[in-house]
C-alpha atoms as a PDB file:
ATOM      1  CA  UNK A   1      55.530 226.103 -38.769  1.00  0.00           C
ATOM      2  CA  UNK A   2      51.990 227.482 -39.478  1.00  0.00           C
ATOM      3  CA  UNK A   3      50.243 226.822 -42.902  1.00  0.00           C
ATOM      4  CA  UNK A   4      51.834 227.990 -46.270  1.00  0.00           C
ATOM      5  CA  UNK A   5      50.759 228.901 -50.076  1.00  0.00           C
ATOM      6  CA  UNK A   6      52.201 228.186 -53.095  1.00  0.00           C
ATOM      7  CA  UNK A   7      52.449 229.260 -56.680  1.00  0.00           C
ATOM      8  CA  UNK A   8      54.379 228.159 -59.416  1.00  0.00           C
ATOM      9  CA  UNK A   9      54.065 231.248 -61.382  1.00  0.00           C
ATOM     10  CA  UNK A  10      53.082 229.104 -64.895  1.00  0.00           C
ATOM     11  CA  UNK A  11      49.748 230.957 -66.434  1.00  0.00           C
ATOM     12  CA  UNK A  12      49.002 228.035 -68.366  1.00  0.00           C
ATOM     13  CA  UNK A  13      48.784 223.900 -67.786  1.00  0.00           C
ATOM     14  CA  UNK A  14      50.919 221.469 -68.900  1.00  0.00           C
ATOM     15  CA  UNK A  15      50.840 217.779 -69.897  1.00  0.00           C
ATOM     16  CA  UNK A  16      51.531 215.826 -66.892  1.00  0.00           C
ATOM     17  CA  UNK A  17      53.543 212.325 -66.947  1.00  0.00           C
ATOM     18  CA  UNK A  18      53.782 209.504 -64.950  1.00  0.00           C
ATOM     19  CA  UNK A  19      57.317 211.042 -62.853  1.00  0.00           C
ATOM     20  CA  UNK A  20      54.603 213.877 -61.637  1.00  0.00           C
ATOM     21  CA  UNK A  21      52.844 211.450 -59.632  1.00  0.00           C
ATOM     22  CA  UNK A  22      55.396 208.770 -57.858  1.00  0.00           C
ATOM     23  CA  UNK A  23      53.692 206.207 -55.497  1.00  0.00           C
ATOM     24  CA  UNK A  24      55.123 207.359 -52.278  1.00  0.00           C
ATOM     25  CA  UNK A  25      57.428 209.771 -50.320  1.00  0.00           C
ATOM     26  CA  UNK A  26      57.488 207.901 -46.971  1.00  0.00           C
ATOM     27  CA  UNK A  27      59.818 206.552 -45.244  1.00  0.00           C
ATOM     28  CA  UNK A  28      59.881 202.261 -45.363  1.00  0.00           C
ATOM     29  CA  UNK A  29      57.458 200.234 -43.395  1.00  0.00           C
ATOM     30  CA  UNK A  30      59.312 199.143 -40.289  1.00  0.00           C
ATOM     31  CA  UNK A  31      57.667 197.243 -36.944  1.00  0.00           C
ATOM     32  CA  UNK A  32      57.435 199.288 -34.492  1.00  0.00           C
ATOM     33  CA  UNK A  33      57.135 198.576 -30.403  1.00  0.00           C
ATOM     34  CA  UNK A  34      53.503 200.689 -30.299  1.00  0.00           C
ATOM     35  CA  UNK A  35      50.963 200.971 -32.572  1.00  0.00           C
ATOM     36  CA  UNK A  36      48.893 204.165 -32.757  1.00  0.00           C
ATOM     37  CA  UNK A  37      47.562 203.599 -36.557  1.00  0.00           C
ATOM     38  CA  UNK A  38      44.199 201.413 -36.098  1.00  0.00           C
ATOM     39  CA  UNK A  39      44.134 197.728 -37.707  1.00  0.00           C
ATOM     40  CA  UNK A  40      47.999 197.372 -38.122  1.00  0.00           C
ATOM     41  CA  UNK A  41      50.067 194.673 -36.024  1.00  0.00           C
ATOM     42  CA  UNK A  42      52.220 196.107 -33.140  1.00  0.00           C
ATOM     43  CA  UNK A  43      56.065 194.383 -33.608  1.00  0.00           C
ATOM     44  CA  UNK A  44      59.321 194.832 -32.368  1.00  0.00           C
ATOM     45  CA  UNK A  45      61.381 198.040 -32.339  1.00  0.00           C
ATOM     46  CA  UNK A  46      63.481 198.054 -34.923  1.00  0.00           C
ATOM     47  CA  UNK A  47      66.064 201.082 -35.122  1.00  0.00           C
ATOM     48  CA  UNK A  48      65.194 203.599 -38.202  1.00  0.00           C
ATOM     49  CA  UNK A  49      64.963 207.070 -38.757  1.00  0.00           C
ATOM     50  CA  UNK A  50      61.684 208.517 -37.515  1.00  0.00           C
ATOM     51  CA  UNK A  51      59.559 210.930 -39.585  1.00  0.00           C
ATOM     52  CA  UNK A  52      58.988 214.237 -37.885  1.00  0.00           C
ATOM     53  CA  UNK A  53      58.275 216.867 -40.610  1.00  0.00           C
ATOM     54  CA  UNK A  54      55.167 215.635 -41.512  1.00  0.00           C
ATOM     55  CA  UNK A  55      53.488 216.904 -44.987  1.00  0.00           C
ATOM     56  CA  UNK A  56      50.243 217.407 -44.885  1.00  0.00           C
ATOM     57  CA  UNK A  57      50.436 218.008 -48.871  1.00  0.00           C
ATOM     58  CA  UNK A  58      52.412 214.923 -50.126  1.00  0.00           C
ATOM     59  CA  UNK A  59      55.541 215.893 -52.152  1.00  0.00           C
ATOM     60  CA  UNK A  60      54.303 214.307 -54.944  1.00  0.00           C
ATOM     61  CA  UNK A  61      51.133 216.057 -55.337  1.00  0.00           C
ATOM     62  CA  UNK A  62      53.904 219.223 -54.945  1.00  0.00           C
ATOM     63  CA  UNK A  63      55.470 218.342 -57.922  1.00  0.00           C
ATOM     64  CA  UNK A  64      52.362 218.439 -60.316  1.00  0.00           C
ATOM     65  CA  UNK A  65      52.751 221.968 -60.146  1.00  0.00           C
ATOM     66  CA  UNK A  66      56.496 222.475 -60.894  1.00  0.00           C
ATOM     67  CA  UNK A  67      57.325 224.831 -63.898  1.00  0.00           C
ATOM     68  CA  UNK A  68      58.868 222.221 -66.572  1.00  0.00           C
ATOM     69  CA  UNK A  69      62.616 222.263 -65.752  1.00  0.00           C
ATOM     70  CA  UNK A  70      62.474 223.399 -61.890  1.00  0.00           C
ATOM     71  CA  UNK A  71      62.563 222.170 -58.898  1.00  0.00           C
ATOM     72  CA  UNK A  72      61.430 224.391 -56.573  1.00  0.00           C
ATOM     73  CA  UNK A  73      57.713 226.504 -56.101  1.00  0.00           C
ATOM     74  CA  UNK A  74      57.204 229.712 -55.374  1.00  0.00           C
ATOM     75  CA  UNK A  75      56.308 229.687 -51.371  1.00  0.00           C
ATOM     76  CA  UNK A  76      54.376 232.111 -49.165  1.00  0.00           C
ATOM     77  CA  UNK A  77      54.749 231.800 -45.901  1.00  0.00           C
ATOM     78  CA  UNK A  78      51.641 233.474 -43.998  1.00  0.00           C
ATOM     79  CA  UNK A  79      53.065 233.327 -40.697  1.00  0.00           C
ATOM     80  CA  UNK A  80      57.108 234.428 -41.089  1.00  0.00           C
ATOM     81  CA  UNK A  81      59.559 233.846 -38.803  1.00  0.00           C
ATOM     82  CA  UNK A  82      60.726 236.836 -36.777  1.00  0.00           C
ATOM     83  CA  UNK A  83      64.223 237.856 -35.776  1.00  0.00           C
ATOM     84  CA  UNK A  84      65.072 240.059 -33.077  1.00  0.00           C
ATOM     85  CA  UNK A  85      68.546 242.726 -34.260  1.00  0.00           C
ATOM     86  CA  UNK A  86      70.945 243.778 -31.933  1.00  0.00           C
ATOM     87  CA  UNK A  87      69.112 247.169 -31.452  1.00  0.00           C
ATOM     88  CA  UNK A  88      65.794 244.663 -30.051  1.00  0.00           C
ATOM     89  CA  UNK A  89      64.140 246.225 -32.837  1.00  0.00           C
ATOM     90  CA  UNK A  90      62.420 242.958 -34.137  1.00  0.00           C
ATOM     91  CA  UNK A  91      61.930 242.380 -37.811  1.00  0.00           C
ATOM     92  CA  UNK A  92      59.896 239.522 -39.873  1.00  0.00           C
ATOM     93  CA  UNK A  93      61.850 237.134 -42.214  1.00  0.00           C
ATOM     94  CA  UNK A  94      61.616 236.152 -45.783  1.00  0.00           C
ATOM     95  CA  UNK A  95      57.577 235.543 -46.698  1.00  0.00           C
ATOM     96  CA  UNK A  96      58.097 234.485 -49.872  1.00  0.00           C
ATOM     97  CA  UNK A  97      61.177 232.719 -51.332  1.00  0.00           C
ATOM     98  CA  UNK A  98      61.510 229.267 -53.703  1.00  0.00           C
ATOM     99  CA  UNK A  99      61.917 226.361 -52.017  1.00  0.00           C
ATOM    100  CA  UNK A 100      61.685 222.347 -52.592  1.00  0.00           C
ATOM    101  CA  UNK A 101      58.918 220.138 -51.578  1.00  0.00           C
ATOM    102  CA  UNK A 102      60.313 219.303 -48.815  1.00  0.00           C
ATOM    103  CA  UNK A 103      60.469 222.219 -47.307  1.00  0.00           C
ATOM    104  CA  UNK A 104      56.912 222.690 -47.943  1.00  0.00           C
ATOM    105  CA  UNK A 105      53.568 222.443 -46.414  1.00  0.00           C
ATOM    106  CA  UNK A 106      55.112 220.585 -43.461  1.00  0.00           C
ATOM    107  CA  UNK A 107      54.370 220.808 -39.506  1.00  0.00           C
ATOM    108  CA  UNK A 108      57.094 218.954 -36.891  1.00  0.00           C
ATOM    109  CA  UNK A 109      55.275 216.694 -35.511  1.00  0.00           C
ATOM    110  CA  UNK A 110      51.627 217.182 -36.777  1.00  0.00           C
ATOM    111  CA  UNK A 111      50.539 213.576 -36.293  1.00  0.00           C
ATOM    112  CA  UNK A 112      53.478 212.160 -34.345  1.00  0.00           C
ATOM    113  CA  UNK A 113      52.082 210.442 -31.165  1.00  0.00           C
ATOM    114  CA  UNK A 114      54.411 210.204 -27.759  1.00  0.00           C
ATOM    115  CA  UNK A 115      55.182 207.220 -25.594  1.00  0.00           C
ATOM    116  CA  UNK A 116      57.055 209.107 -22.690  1.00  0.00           C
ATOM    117  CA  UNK A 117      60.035 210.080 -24.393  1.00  0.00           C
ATOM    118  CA  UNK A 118      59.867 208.127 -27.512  1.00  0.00           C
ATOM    119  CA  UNK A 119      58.101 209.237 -30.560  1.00  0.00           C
ATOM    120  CA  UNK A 120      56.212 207.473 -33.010  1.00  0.00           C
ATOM    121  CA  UNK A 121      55.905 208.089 -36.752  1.00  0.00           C
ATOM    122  CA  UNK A 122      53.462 205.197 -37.891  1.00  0.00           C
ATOM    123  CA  UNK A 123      50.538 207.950 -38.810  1.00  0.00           C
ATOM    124  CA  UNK A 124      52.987 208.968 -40.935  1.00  0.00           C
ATOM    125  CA  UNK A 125      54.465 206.023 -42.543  1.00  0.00           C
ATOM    126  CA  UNK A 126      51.739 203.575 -42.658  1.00  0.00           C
ATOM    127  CA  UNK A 127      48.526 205.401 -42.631  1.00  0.00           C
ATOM    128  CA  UNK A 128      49.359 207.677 -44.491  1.00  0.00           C
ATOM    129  CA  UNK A 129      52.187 205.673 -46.873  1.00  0.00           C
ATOM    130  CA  UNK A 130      49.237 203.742 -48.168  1.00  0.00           C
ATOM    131  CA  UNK A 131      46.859 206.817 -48.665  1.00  0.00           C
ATOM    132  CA  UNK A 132      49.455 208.278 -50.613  1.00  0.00           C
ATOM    133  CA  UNK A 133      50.140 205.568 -52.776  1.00  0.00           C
ATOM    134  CA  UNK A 134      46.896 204.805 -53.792  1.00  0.00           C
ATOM    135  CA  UNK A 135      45.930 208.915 -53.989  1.00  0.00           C
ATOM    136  CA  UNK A 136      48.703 208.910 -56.316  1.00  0.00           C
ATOM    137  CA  UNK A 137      47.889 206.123 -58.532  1.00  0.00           C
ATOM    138  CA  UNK A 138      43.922 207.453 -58.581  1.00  0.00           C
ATOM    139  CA  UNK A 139      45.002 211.228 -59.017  1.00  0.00           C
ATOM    140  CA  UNK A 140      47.472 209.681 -62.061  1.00  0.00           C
ATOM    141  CA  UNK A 141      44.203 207.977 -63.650  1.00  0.00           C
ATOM    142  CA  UNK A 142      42.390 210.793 -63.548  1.00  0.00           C
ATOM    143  CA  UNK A 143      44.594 213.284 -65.190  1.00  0.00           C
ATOM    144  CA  UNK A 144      44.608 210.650 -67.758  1.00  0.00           C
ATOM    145  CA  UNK A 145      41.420 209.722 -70.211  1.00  0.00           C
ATOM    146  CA  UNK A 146      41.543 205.668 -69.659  1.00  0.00           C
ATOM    147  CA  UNK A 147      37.300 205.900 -68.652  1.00  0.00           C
ATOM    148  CA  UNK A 148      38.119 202.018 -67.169  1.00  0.00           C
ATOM    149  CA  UNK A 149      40.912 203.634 -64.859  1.00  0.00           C
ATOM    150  CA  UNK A 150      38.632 206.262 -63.774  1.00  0.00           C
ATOM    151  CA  UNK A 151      36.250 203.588 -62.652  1.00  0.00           C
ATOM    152  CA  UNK A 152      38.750 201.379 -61.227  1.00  0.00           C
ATOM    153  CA  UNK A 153      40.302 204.333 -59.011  1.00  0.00           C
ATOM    154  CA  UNK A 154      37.247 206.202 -58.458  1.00  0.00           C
ATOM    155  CA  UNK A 155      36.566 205.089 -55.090  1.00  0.00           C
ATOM    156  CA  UNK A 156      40.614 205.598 -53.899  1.00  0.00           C
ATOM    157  CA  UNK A 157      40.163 209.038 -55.810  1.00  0.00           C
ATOM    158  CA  UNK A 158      37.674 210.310 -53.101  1.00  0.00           C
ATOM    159  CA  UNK A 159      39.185 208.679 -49.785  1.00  0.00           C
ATOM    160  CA  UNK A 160      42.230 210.592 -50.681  1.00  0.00           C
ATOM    161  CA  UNK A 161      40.565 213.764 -51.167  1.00  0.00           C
ATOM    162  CA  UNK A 162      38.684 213.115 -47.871  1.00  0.00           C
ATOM    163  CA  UNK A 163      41.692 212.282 -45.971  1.00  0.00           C
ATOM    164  CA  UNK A 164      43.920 215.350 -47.531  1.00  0.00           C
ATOM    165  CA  UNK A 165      40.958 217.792 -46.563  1.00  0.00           C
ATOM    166  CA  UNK A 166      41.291 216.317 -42.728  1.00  0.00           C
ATOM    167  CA  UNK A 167      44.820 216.161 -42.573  1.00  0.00           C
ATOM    168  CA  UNK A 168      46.098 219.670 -42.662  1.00  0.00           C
ATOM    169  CA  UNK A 169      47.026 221.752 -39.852  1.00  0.00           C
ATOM    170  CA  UNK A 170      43.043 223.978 -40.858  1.00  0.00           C
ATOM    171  CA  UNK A 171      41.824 220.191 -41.136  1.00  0.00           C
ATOM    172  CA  UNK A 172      43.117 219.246 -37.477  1.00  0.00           C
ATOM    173  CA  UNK A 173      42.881 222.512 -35.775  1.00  0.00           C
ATOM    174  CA  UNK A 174      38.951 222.099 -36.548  1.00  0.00           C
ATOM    175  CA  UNK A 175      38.683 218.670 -35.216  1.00  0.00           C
ATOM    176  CA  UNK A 176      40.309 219.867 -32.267  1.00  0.00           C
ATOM    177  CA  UNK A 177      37.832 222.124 -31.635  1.00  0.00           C
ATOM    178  CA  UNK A 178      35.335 219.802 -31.389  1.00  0.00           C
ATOM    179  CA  UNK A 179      37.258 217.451 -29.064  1.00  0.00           C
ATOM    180  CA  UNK A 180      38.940 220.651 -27.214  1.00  0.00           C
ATOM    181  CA  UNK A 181      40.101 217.963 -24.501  1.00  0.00           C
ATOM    182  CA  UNK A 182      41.873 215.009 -26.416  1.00  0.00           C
ATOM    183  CA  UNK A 183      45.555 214.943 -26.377  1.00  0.00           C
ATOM    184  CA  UNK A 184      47.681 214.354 -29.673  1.00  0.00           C
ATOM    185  CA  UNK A 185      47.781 210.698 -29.558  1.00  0.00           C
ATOM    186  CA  UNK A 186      43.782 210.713 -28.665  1.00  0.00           C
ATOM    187  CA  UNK A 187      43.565 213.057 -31.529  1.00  0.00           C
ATOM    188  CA  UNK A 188      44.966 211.022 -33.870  1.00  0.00           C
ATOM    189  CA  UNK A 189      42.827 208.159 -33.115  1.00  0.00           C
ATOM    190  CA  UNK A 190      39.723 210.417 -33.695  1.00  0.00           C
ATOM    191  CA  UNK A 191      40.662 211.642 -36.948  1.00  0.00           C
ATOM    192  CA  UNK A 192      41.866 207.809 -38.123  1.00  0.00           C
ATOM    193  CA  UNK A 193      37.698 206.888 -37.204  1.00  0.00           C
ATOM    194  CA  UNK A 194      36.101 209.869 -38.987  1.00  0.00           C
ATOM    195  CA  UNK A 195      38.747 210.449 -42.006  1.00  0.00           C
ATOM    196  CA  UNK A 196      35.904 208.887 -44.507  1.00  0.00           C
ATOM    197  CA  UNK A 197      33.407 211.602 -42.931  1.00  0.00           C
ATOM    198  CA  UNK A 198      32.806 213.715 -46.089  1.00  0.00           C
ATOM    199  CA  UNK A 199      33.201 210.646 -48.280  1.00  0.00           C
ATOM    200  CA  UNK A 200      30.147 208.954 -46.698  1.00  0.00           C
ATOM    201  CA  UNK A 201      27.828 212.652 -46.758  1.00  0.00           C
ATOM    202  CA  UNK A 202      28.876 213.068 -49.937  1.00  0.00           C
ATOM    203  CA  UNK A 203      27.769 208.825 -51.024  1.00  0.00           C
ATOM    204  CA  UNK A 204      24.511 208.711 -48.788  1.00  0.00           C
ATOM    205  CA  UNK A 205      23.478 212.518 -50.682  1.00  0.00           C
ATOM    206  CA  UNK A 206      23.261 210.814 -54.077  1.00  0.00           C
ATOM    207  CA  UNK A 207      19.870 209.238 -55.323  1.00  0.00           C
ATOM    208  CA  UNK A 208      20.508 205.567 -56.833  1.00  0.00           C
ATOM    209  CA  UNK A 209      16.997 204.775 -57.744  1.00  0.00           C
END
């Protein structure tokens, strides 16, 4: 699935509440037998559904920009399926259509890592579980005017804007590109060390003194 836009249609903004921005969409932490995300203790297997339609936009984040009383955006696929009719004349699907979050700004597998034939989704669930709870409780303080949440948050505020602007399919296909020879699972160790790239340009370009 290649990358997508969105719309919600809704000229102007509304009040946001606390049910925009839940803590989490991910799957429960469970041990796993390897460990691809950096720092976290490898376990035992334990049997669980794995994670393979991996949002690079976190459902939550989705939901900001409902219409009051929907459930479902406006989506533009850039990259349509195709279908190929009896005649072999082939046509191009449905660009645009509403559907729900979950069926949006997703790639299969865009940080899974492989063991052989087993598949791992920690990226997903841990690395990105915690991002995403924290991004949701700093992006929450934010749209709000508490000045002493902004503070508290305001470091969490710009390691999850760091990490969403790496994390994308444009995000990944760029770091590939400078790597052209790492695999996925190498991949996904590179972008774990240099997620807090723009984050640190952006700290060591302001003048304290």
């Amino acid at each position: 699935m290649q990358q997508k836009e969105y719309g919600s249609g809704t000229k102007g903004k509304r009040q946001r509440s606390d049910d925009d921005f839940p803590n989490t969409d991910h799957v429960p932490d469970g041990a796993a037998r390897h460990c691809p995300v950096r720092g976290l203790t490898i376990g035992s297997q334990v049997q669980m559904a794995i994670t393979r339609d991996n949002h690079f936009v976190p459902q939550w984040h989705q939901r900001g920009f409902l219409e009051p009383g929907r459930s479902t955006l406006a989506y533009l696929d850039l990259a349509p399926p195709t279908k190929v009719l009896a005649c072999g004349r082939v046509i191009e699907e449905r660009s645009l259509f509403d559907a729900p979050t979950k069926r949006c700004f997703f790639q299969t597998d865009l940080y899974s890592t492989f063991f052989g034939t087993e598949v791992n989704d920690e990226i997903e669930r841990k690395l990105f579980g915690d991002i995403d709870t924290r991004g949701s409780q700093a992006v929450r303080a934010f749209a709000g005017t508490d000045i002493a949440a902004w503070h508290e948050h305001f470091g969490t505020f710009f390691e999850y804007i760091d990490t969403q602007k790496l994390r994308t399919p444009k995000g990944l296909a760029w770091l590939r590109a400078q790597y052209p020879a790492l695999h996925q699972n190498e991949l996904m160790m590179e972008m774990q060390g240099i997620r807090m790239l723009h984050t640190t340009i952006w700290t060591e370009s302001v003048d304290f003194r």
